[in-house]
Protein backbone atom coordinates (compact mmCIF):
# COMPACT_ATOMS: atom_id res chain seq x y z
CA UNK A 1 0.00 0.00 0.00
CA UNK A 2 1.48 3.63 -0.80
CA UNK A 3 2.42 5.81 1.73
CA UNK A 4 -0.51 8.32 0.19
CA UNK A 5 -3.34 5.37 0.22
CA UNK A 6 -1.90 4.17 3.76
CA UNK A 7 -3.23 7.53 5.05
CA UNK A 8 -6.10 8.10 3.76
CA UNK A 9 -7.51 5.05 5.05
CA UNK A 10 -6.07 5.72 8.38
CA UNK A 11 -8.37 9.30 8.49
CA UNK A 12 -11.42 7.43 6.79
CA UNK A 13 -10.88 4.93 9.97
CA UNK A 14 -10.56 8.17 12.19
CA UNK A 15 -13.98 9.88 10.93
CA UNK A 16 -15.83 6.40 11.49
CA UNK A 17 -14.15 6.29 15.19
CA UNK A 18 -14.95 9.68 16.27
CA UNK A 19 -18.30 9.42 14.77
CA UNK A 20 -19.56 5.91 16.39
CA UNK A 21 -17.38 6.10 19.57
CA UNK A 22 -17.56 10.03 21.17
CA UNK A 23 -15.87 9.01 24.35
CA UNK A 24 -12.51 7.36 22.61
CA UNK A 25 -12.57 9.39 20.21
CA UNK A 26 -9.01 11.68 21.80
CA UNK A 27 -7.25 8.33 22.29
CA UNK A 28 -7.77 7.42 18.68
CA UNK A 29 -6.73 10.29 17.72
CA UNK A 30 -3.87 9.80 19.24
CA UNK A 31 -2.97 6.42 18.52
CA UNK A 32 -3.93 6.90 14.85
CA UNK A 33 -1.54 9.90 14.37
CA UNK A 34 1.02 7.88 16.13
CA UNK A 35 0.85 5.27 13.18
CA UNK A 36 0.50 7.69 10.71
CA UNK A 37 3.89 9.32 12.03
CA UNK A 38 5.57 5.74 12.45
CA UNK A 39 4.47 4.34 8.72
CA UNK A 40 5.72 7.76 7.81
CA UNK A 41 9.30 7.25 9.12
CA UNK A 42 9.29 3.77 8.10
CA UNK A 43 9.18 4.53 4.87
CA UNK A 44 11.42 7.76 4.63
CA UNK A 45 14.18 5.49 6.29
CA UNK A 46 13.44 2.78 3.53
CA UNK A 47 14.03 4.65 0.86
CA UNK A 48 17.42 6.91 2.96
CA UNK A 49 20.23 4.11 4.16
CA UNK A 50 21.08 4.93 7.80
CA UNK A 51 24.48 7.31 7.77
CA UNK A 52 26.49 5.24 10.34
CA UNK A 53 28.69 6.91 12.27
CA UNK A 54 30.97 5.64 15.76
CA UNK A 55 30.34 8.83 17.63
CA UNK A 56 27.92 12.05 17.90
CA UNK A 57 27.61 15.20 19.58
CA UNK A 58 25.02 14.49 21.94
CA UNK A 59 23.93 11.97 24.86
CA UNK A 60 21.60 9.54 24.94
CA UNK A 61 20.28 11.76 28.12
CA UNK A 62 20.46 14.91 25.95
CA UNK A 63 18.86 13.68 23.06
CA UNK A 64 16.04 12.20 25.23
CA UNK A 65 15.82 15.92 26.90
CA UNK A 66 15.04 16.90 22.75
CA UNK A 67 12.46 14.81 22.41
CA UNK A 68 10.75 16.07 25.62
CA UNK A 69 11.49 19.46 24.14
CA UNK A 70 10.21 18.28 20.78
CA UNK A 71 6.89 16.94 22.45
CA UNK A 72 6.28 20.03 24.13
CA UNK A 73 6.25 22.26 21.43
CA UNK A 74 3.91 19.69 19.90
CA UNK A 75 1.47 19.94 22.41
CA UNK A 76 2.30 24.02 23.19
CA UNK A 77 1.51 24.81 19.36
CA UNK A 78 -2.29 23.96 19.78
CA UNK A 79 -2.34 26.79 21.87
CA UNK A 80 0.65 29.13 21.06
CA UNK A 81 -1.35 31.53 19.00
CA UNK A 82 -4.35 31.78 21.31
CA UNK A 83 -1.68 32.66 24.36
CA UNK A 84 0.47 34.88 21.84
CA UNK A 85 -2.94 36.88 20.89
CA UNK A 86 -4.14 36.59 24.96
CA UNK A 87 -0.47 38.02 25.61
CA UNK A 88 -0.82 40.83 23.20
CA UNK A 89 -4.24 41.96 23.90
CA UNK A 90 -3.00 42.27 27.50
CA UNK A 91 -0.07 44.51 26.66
CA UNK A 92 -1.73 46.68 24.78
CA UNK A 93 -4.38 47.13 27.55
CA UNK A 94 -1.42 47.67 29.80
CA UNK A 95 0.82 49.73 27.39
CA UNK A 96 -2.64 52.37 26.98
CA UNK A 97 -3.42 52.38 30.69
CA UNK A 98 0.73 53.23 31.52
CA UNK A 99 0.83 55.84 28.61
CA UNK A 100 -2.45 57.41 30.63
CA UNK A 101 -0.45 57.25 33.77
CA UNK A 102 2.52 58.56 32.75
CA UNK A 103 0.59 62.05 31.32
CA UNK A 104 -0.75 62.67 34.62
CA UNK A 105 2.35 61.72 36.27
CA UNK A 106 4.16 64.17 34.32
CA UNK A 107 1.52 66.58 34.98
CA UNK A 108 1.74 66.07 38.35
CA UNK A 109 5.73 66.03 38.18
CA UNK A 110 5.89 69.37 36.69
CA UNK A 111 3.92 71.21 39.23
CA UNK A 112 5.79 69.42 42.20
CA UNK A 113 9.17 70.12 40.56
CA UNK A 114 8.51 73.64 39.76
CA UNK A 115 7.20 74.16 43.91
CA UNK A 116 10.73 72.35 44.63
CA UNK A 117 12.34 74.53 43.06
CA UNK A 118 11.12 77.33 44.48
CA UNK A 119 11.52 76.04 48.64
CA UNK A 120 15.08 74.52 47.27
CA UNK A 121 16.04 78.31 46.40
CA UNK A 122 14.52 79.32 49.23
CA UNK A 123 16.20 77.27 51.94
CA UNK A 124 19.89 77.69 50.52
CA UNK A 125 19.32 80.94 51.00
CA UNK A 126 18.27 80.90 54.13
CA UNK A 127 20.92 78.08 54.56
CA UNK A 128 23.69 80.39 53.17
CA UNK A 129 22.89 83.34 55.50
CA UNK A 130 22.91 80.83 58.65
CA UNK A 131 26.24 79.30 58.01
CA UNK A 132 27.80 82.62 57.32
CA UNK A 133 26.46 83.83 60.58
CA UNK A 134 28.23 80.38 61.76
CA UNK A 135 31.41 81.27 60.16
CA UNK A 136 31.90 84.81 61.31
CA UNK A 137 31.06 83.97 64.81
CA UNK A 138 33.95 81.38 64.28
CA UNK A 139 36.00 83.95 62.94
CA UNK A 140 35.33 86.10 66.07
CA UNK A 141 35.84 83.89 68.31
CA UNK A 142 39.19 82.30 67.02
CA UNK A 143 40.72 85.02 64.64
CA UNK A 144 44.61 85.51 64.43
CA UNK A 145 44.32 89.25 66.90
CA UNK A 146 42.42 88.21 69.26
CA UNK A 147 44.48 84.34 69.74
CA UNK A 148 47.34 86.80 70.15
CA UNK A 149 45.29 89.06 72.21
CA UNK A 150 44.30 86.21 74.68
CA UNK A 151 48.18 84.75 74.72
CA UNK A 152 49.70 87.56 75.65
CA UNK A 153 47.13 88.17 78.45
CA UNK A 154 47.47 84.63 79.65
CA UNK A 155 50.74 85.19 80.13
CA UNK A 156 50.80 88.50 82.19
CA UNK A 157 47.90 86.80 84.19
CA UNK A 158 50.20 83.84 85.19
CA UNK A 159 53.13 86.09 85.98
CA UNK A 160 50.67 88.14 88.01
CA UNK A 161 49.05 85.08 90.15
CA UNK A 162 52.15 83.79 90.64
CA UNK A 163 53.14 87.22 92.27
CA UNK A 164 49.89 87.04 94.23
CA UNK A 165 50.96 83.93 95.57
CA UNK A 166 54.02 84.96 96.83
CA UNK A 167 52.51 88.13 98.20
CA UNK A 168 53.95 90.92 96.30
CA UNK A 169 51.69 91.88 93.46
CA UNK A 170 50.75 95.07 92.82
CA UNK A 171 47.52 96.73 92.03
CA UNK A 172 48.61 96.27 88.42
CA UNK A 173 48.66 92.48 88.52
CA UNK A 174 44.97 92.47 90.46
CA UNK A 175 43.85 94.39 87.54
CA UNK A 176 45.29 91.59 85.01
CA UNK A 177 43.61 89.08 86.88
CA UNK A 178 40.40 90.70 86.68
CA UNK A 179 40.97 91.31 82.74
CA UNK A 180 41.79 87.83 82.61
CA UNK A 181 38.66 86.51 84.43
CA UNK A 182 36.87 89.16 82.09
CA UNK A 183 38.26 87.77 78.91
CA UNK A 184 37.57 83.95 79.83
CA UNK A 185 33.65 84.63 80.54
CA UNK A 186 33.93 86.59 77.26
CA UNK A 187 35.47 83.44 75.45
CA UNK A 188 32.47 81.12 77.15
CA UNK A 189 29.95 83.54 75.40
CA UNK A 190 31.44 83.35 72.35
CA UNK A 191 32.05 79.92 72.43
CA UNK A 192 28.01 79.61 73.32
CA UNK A 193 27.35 81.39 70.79
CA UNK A 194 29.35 79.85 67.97
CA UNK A 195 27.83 76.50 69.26
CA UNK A 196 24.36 78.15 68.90
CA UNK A 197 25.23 79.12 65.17
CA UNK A 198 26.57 76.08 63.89
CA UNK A 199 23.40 73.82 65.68
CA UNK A 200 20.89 76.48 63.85
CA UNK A 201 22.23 75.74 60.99
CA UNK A 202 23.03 72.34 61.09
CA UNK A 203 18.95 71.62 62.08
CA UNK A 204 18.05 74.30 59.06
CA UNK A 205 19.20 71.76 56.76
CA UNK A 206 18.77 68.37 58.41
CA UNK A 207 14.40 69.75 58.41
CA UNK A 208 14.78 70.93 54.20
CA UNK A 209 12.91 67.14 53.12
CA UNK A 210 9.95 67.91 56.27
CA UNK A 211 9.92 71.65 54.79
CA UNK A 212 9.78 69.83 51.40
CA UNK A 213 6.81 67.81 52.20
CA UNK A 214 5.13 70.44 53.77
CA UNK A 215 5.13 72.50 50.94
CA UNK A 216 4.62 70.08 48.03
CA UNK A 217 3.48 67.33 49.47
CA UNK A 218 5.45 64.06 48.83
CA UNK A 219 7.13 63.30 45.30
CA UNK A 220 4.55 61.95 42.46
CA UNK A 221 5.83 58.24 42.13
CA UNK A 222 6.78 57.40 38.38
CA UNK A 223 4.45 54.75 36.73
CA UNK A 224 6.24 51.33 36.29
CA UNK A 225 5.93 50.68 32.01
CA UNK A 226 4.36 47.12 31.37
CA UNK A 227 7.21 44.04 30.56
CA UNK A 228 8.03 43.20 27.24
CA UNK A 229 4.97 42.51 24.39
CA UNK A 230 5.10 38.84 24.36
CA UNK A 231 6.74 36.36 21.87
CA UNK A 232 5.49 35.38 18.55
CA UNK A 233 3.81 32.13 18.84
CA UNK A 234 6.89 30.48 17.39
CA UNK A 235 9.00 32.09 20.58
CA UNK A 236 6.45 30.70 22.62
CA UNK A 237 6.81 27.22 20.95
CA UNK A 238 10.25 27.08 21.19
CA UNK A 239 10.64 28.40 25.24
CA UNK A 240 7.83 25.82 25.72
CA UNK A 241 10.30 23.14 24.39
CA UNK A 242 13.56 24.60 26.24
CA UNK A 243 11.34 24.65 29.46
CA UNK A 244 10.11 20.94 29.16
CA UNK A 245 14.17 20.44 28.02
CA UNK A 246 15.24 21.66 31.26
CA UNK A 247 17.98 23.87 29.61
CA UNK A 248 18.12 27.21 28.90
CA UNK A 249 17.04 28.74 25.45
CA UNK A 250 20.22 29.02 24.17
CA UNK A 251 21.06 25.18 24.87
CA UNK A 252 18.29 24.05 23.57
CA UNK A 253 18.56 25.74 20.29
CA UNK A 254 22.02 24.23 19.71
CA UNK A 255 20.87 20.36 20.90
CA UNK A 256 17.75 20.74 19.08
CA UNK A 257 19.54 21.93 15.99
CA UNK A 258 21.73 18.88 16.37
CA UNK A 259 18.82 16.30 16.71
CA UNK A 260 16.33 16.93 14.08
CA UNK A 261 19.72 16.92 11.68
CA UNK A 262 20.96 13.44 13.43
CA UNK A 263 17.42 12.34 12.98
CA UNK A 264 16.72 13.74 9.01
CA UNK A 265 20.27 12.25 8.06
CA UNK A 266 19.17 9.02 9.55
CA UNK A 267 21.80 8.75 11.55
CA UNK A 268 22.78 5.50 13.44
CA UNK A 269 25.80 5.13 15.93
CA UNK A 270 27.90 1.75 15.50
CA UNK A 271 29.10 0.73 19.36
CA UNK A 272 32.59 0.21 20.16
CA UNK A 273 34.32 -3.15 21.51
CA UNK A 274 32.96 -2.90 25.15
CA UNK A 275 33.49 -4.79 28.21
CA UNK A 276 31.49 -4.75 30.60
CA UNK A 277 29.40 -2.07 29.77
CA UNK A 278 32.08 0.22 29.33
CA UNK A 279 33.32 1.44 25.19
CA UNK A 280 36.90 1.05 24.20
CA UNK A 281 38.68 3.57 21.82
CA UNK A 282 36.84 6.75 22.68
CA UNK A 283 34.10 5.35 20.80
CA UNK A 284 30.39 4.54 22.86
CA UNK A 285 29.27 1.01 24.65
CA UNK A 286 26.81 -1.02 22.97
CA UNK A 287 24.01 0.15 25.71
CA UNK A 288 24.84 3.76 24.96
CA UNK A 289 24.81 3.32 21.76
CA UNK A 290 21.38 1.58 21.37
CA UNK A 291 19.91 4.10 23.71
CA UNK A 292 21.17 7.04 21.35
CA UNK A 293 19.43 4.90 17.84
CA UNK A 294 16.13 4.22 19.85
CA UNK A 295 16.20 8.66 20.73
CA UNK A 296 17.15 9.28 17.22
CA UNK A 297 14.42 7.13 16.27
CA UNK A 298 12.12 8.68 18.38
CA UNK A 299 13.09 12.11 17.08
CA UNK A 300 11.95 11.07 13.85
CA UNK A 301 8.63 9.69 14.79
CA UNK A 302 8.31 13.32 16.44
CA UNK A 303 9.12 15.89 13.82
CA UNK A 304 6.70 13.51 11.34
CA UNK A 305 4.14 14.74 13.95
CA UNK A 306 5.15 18.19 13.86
CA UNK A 307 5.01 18.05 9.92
CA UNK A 308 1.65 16.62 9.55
CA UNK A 309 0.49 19.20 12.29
CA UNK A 310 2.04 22.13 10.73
CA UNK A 311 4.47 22.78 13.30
CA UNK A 312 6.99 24.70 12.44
CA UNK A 313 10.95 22.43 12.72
């Protein structure tokens, strides 16, 4: 029987199976395109001698990861471009609803940025005039003439209490002391005072974000911008496969590529001398080797599927 006549009996026995049997009808299905897939590789491989090789690229493991890939995309194409249109339809909703947003964030933005501005130039000027205040009370307090001032009185003032203590000072030193007590009370107001000048200043700024606030209230938060549109349908497919793979995208891609062309070439691994299980020469055992034939094998049987349901390879 041709390969043509082989199936259309196959979907003549389909139509009379879903028709008289509604509950079995999904298992036929899928037994029936599992023949129709297996017939189908029978024959290409017929009529394309196997290309025998001692060695591939992939695992047995690997290439059985493939086929799980392979069978996912199957089953994820039925569905792909529902999803893929679901996806979109989503984004745009999202995309039109962060566009509307982002105007009246921007709106809202402008007017908080513009009554910012106006406290920020207000407060460093305020700022500025406080921490000059700071610095000239500094300046007063601790300024080249007066250090030399204050020296050269400390020093007559210790000359002149060491005279009092020995009992000859004069009126003179009495009146040192007393400048010198004078001068020291002085310093202690000063020194108050810079204190007080530096902490007003130092609480002007630390209060500019509460003065902020007050003003303009808090900062308009920017609208987050919806994630990527989603994939095409064939994107979707093929992350579909690398997810039932267990690999990344990228790996998957490169093993996949490597399959289907192992499986189209009909490809078929020779073993190497083994004992005991294990292959001699760099070559692969006889168990290793029969595992990778029976995944190529099945990789065939799978992209058949794929071709007769229009899934892309």
């Amino acid at each position: 029987m041709s390969r043509s006549r082989f199936q259309y009996v196959v979907l003549l026995l389909f139509v009379v199976v879903a028709a008289g049997i509604p509950r079995d009808a999904a298992a036929q299905l899928g037994r029936l395109k599992k023949a129709v897939a297996n017939k189908a590789v029978e024959a290409a491989v017929a009529n394309q001698p196997p290309t025998k090789v001692k060695q591939i690229t992939l695992t047995s493991a690997q290439i059985a990861q493939v086929n799980t890939g392979l069978r996912a995309e199957l089953a994820k194409a039925a569905v792909a471009q529902k999803e893929y249109e679901q996806g979109q339809k989503q984004f745009e909703q999202e995309t039109k609803a962060y566009e509307k947003a982002k105007a009246d964030y921007d709106k809202r933005n402008e007017g908080y940025n513009q009554c910012a501005e106006k406290v920020g130039n207000a407060d460093r000027a305020k700022s500025d005039a406080l921490r000059e205040r700071s610095e000239k009370s500094m300046e007063a307090a601790t300024g080249e003439d007066e250090e030399a001032r204050l020296e050269a009185l400390a020093a007559r003032a210790a000359a002149a209490a060491e005279r009092v203590a020995n009992g000859t000072a004069t009126a003179e030193d009495r009146k040192t002391l007393a400048e010198m007590q004078g001068a020291g009370a002085a310093l202690a107001s000063q020194g108050a005072k810079v204190g007080a000048d530096m902490q007003a200043s130092s609480e002007f700024d630390q209060g500019a974000q509460a003065r902020l606030e007050k003003e303009c209230g808090k900062k308009p938060e920017e609208p987050k911008a919806p994630a990527s549109s989603p994939g095409t349908p064939g994107e979707v497919v093929r992350n579909a496969g690398a997810e039932a793979a267990g690999v990344s995208v990228h790996q998957y891609a490169v093993w996949r590529d490597e399959g289907t062309a192992y499986a189209e070439s009909n490809t078929e691994v020779e073993p190497s001398e083994a004992s005991e299980g294990q292959a001699s020469g760099g070559g692969v055992s006889p168990e290793e080797a029969k595992a990778i034939n029976g995944g190529i094998q099945e990789t065939r049987v799978i992209l058949e599927e794929m071709k007769q349901a229009k899934v892309p390879i």
